[in-house]
PDB file of N, CA and C in Angstrom:
ATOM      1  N   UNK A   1       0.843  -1.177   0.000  1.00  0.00           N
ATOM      2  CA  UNK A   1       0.000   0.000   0.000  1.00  0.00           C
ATOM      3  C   UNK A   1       0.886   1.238   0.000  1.00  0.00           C
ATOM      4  N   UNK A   2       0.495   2.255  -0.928  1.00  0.00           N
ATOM      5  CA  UNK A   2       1.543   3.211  -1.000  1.00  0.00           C
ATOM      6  C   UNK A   2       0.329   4.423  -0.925  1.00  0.00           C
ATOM      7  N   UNK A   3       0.840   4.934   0.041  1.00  0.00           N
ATOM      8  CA  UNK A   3       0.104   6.862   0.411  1.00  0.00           C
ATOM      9  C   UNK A   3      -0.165   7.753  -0.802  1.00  0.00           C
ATOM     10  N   UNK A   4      -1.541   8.297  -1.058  1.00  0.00           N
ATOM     11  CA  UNK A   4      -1.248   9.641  -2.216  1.00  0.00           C
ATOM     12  C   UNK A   4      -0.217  10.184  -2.150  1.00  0.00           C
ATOM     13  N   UNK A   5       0.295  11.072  -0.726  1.00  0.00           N
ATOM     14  CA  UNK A   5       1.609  11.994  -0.857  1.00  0.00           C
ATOM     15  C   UNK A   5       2.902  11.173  -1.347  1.00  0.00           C
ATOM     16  N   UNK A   6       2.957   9.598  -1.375  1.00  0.00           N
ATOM     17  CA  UNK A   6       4.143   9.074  -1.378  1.00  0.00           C
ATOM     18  C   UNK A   6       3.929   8.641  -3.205  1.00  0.00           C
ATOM     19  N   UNK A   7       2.921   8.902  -3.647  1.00  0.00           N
ATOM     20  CA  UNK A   7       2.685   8.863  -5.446  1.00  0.00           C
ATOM     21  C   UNK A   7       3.021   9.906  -6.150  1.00  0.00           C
ATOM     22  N   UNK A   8       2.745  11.057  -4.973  1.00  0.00           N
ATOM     23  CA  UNK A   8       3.223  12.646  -5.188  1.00  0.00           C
ATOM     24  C   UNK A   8       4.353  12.469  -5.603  1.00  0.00           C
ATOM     25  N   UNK A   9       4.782  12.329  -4.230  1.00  0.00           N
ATOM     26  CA  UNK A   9       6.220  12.349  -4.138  1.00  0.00           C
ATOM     27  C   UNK A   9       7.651  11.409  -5.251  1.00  0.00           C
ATOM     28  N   UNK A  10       6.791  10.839  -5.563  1.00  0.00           N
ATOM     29  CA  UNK A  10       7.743  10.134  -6.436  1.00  0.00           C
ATOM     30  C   UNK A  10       7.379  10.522  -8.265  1.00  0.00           C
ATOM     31  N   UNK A  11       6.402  11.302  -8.180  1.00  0.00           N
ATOM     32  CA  UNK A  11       6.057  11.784  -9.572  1.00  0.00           C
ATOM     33  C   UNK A  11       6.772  13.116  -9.503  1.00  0.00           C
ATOM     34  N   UNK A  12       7.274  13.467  -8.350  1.00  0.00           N
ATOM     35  CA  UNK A  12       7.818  15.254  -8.051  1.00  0.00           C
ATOM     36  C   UNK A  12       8.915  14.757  -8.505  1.00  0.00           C
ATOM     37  N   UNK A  13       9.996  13.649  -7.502  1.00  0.00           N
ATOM     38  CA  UNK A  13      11.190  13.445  -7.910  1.00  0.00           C
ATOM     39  C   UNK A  13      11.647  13.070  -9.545  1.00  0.00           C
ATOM     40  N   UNK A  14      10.352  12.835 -10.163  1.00  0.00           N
ATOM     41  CA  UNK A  14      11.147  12.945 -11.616  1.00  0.00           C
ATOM     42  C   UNK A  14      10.419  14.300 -12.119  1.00  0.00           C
ATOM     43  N   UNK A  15       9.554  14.808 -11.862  1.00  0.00           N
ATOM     44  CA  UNK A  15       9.306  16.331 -12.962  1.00  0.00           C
ATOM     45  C   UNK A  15       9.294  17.051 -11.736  1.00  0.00           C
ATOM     46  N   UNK A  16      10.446  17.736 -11.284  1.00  0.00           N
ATOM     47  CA  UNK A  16      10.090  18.348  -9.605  1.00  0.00           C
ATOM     48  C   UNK A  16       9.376  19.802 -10.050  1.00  0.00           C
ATOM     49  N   UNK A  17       9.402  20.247 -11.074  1.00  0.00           N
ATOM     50  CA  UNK A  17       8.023  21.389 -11.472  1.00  0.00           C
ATOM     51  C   UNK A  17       6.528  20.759 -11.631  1.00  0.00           C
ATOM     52  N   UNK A  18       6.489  19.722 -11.323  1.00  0.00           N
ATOM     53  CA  UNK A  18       4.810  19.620 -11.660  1.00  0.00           C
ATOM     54  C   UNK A  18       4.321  19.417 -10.061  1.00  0.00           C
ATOM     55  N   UNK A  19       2.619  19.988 -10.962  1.00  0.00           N
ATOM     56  CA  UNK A  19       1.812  19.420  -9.656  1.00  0.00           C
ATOM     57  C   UNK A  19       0.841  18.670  -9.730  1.00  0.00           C
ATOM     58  N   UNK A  20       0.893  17.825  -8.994  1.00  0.00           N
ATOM     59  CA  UNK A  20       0.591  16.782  -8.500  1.00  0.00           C
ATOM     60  C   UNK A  20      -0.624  16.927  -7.719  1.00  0.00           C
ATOM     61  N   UNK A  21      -2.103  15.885  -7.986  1.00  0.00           N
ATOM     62  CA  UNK A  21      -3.034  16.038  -7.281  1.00  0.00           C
ATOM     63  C   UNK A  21      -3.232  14.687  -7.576  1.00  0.00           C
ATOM     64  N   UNK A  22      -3.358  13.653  -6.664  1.00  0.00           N
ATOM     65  CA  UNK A  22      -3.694  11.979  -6.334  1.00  0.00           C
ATOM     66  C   UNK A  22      -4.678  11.846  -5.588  1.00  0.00           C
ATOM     67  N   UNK A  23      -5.988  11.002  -6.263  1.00  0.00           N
ATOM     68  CA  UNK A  23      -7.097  10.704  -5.285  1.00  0.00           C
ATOM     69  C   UNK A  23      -7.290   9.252  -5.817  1.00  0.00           C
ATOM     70  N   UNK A  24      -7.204   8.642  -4.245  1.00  0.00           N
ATOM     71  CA  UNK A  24      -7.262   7.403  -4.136  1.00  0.00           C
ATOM     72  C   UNK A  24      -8.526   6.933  -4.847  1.00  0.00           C
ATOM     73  N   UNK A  25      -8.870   6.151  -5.583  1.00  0.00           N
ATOM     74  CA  UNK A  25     -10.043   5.745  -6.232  1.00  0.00           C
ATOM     75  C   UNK A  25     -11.039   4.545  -5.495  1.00  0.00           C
ATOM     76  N   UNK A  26     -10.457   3.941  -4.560  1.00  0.00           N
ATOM     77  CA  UNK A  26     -10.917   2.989  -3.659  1.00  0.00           C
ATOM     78  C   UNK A  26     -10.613   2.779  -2.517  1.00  0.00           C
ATOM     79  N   UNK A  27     -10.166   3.486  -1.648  1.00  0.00           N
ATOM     80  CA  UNK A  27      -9.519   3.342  -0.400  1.00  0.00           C
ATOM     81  C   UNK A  27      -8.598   3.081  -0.102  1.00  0.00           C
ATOM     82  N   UNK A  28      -8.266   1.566  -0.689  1.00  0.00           N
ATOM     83  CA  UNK A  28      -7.521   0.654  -0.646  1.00  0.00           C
ATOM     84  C   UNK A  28      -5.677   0.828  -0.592  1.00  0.00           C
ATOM     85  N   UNK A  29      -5.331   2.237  -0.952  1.00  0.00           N
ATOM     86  CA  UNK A  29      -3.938   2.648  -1.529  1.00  0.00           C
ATOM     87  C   UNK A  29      -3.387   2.151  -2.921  1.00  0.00           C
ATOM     88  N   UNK A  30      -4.319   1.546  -3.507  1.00  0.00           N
ATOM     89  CA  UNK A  30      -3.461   1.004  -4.767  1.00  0.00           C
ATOM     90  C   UNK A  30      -3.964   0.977  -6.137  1.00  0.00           C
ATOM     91  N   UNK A  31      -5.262   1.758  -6.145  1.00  0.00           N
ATOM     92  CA  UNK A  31      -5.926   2.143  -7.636  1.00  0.00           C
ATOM     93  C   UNK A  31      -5.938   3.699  -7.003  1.00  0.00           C
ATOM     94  N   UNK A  32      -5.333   4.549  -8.020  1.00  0.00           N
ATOM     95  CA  UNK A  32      -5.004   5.815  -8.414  1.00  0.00           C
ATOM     96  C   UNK A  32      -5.614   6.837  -9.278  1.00  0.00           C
ATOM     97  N   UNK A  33      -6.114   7.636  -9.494  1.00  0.00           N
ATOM     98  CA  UNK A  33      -6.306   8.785 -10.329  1.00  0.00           C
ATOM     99  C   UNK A  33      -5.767  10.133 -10.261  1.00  0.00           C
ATOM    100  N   UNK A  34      -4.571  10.134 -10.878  1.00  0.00           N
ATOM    101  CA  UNK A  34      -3.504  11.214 -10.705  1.00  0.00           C
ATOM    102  C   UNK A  34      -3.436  12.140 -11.367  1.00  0.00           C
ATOM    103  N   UNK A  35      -3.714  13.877 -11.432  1.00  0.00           N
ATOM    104  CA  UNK A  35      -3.676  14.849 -12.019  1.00  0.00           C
ATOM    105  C   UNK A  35      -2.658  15.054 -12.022  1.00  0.00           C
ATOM    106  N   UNK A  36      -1.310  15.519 -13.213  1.00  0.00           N
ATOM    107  CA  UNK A  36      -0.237  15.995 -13.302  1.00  0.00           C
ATOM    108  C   UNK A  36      -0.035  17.109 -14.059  1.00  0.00           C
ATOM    109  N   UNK A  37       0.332  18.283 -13.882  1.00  0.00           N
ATOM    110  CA  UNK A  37       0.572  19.714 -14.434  1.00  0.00           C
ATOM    111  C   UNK A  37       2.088  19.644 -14.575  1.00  0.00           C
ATOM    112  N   UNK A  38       2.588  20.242 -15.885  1.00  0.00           N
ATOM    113  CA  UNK A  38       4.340  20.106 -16.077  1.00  0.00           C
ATOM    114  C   UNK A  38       4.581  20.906 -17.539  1.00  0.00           C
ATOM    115  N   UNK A  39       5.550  21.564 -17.180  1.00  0.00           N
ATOM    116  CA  UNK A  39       5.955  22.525 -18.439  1.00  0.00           C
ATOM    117  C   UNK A  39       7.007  20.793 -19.204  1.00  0.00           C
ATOM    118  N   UNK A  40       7.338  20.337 -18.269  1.00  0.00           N
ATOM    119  CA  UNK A  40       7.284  18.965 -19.403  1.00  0.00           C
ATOM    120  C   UNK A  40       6.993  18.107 -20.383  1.00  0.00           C
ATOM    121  N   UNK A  41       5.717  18.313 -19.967  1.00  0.00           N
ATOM    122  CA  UNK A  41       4.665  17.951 -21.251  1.00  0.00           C
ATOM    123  C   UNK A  41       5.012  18.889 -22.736  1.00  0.00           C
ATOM    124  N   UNK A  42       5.081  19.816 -22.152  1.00  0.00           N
ATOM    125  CA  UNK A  42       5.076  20.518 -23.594  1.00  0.00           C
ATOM    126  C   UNK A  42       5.936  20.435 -24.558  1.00  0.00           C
ATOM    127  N   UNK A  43       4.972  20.368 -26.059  1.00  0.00           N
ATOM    128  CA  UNK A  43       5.893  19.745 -27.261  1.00  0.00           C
ATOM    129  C   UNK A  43       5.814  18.098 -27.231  1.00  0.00           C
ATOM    130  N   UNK A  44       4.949  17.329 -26.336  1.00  0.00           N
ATOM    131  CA  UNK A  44       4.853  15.993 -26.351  1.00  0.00           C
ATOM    132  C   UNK A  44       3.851  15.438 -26.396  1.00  0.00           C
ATOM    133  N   UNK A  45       3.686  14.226 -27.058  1.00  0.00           N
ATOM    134  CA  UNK A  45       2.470  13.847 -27.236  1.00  0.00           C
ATOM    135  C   UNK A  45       1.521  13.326 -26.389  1.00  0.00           C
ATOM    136  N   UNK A  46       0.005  13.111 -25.939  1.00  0.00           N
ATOM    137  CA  UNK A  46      -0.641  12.472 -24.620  1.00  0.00           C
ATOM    138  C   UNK A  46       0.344  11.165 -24.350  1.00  0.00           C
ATOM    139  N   UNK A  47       0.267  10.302 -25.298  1.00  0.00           N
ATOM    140  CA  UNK A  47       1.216   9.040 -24.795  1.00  0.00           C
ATOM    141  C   UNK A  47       2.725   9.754 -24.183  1.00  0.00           C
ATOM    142  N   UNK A  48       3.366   9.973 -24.614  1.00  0.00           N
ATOM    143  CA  UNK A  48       4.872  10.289 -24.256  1.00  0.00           C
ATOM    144  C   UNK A  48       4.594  10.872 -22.373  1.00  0.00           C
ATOM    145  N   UNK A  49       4.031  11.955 -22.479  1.00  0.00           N
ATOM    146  CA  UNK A  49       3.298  12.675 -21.110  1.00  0.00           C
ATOM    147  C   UNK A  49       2.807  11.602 -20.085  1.00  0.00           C
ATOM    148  N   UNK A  50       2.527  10.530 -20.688  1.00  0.00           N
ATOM    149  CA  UNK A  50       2.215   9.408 -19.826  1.00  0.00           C
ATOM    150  C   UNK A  50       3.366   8.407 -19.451  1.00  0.00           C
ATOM    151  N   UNK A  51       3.925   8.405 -20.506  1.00  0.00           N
ATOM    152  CA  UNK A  51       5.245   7.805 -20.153  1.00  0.00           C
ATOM    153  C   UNK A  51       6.098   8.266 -19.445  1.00  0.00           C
ATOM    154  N   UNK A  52       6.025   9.352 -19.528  1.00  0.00           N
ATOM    155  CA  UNK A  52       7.217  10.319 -18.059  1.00  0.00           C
ATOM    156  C   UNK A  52       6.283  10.200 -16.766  1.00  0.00           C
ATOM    157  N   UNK A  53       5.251  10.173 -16.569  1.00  0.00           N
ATOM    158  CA  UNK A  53       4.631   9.812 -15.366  1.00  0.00           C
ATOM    159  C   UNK A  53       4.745   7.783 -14.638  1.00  0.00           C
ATOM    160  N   UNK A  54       4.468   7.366 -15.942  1.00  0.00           N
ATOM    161  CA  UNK A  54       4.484   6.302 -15.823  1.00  0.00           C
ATOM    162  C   UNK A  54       6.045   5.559 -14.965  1.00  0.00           C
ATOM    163  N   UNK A  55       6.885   6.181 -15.889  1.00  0.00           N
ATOM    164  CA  UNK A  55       8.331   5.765 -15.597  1.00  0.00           C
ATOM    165  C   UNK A  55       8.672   6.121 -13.983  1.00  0.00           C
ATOM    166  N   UNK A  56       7.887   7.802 -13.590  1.00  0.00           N
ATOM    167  CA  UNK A  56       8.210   7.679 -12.508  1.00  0.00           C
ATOM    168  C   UNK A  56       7.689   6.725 -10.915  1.00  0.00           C
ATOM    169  N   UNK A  57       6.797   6.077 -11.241  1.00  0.00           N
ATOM    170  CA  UNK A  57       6.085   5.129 -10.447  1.00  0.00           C
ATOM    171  C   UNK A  57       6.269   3.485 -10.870  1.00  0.00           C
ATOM    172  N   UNK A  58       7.339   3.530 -12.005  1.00  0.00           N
ATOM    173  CA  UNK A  58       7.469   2.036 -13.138  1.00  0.00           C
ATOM    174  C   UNK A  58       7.846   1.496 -11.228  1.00  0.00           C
ATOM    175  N   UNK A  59       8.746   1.709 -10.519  1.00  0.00           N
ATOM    176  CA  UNK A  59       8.714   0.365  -9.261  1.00  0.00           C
ATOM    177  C   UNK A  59       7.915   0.054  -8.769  1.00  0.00           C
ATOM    178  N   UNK A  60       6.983   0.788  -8.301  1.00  0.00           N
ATOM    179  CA  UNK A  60       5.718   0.892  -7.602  1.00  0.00           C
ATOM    180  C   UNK A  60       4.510  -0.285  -8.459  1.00  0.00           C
ATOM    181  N   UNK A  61       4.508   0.219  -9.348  1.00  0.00           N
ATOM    182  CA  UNK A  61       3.798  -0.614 -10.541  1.00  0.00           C
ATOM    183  C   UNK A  61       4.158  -2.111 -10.481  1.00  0.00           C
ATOM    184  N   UNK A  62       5.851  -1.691 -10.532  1.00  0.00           N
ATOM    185  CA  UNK A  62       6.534  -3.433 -11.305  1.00  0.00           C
ATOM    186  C   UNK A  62       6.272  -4.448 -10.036  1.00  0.00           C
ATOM    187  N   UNK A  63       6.138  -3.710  -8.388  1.00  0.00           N
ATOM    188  CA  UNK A  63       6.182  -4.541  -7.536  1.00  0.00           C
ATOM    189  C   UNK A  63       4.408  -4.793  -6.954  1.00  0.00           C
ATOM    190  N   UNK A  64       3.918  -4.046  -8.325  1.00  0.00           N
ATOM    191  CA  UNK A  64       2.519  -4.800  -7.470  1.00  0.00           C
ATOM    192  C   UNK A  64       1.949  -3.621  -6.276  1.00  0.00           C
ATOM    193  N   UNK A  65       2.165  -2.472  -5.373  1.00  0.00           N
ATOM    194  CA  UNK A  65       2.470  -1.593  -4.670  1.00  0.00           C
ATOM    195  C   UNK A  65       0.689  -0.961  -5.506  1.00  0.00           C
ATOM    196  N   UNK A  66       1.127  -0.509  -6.579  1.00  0.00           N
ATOM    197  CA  UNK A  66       0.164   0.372  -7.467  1.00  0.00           C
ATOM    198  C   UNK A  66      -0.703  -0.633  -8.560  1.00  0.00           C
ATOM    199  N   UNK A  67      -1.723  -0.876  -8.573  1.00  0.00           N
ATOM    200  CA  UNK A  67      -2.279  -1.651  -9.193  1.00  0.00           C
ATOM    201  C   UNK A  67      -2.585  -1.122 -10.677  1.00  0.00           C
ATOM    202  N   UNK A  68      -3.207  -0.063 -10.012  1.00  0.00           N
ATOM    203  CA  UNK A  68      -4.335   0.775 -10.942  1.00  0.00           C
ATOM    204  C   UNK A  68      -3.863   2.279 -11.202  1.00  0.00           C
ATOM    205  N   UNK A  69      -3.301   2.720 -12.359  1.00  0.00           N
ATOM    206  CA  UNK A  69      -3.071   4.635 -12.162  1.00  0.00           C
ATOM    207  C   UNK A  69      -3.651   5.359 -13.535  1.00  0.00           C
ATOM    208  N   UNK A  70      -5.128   5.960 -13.068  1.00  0.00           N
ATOM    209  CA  UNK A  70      -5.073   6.764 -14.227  1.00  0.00           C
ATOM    210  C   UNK A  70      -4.643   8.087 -14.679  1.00  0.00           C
ATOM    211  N   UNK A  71      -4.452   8.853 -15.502  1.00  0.00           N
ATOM    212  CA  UNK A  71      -3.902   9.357 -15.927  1.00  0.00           C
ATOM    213  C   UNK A  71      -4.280  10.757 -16.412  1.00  0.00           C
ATOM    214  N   UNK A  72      -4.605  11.739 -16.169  1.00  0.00           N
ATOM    215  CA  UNK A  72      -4.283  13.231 -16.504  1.00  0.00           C
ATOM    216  C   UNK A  72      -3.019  13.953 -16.872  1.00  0.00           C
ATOM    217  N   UNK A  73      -2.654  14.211 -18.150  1.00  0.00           N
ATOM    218  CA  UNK A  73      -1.914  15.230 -17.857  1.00  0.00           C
ATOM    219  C   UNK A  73      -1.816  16.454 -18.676  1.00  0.00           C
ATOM    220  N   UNK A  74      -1.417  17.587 -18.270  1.00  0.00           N
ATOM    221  CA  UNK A  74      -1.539  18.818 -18.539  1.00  0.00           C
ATOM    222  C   UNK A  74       0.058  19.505 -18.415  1.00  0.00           C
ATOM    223  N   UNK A  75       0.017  20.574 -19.597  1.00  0.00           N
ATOM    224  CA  UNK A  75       0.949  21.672 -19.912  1.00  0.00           C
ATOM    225  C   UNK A  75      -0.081  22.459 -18.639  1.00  0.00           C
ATOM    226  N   UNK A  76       1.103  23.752 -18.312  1.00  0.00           N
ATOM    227  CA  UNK A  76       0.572  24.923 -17.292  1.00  0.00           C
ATOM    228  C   UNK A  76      -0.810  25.998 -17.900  1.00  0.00           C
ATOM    229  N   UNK A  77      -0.656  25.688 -19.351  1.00  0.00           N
ATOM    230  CA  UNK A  77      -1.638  26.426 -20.395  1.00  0.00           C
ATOM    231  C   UNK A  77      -2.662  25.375 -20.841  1.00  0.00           C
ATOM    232  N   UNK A  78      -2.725  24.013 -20.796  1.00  0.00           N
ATOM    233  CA  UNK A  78      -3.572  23.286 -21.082  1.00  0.00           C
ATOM    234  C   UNK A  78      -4.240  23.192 -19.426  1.00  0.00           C
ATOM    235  N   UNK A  79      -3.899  23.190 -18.327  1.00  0.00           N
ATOM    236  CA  UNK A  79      -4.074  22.855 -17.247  1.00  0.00           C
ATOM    237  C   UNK A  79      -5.279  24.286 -17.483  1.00  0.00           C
ATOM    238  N   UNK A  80      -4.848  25.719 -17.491  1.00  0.00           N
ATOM    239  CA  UNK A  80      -5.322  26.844 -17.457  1.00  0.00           C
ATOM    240  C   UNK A  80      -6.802  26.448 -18.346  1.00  0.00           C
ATOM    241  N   UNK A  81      -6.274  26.049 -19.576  1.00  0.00           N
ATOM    242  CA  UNK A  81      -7.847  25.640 -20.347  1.00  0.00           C
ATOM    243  C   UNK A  81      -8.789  25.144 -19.910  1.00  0.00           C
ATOM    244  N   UNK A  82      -7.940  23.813 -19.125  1.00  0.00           N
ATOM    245  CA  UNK A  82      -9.315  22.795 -18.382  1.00  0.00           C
ATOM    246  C   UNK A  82     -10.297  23.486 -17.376  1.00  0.00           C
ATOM    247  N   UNK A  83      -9.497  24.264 -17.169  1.00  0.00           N
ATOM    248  CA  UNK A  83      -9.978  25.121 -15.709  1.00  0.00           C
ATOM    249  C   UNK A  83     -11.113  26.419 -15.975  1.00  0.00           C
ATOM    250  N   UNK A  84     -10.791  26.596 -17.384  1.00  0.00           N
ATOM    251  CA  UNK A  84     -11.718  28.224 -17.494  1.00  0.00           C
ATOM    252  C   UNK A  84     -12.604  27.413 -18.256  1.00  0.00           C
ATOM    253  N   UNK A  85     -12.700  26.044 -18.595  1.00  0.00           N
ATOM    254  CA  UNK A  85     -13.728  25.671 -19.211  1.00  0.00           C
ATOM    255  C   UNK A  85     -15.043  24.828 -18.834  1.00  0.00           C
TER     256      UNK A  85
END
């Protein structure tokens, strides 16, 4: 079982400009729905943007820890869109 802040936290240590918003989807600690904001993203495609998130939780994942993670992600100007819309 791994903590929202500790999904944070390990999605910070690889894009330490993004932010990070994790809500547990079942209680349980191990199905995820993770909002990520990152001037990273930008210039990349939805898949790729997922893959830099992905990679940063790939242990968590590989050991079974994280079952389930879905996936948001946003540029600081796409994030801005979602928001005024």
């Amino acid at each position: 079982m791994i903590s929202p802040d500790q999904v944070a936290a390990m999605i910070k240590a690889s894009l330490p400009d993004a932010e990070v918003e994790v809500q547990d989807l079942t209680g349980g600690g191990d199905h995820y729905q993770v909002a990520v904001v990152s001037a990273a993203f930008a210039g990349r495609s939805l898949v790729q943007q997922h893959q830099l998130v992905y990679g940063a939780v790939r242990e968590a994942m590989s050991s079974e820890a994280i079952h389930a993670l879905a996936l948001k992600t946003y540029t600081p100007e796409g994030w801005q869109a979602a928001q005024a819309s």
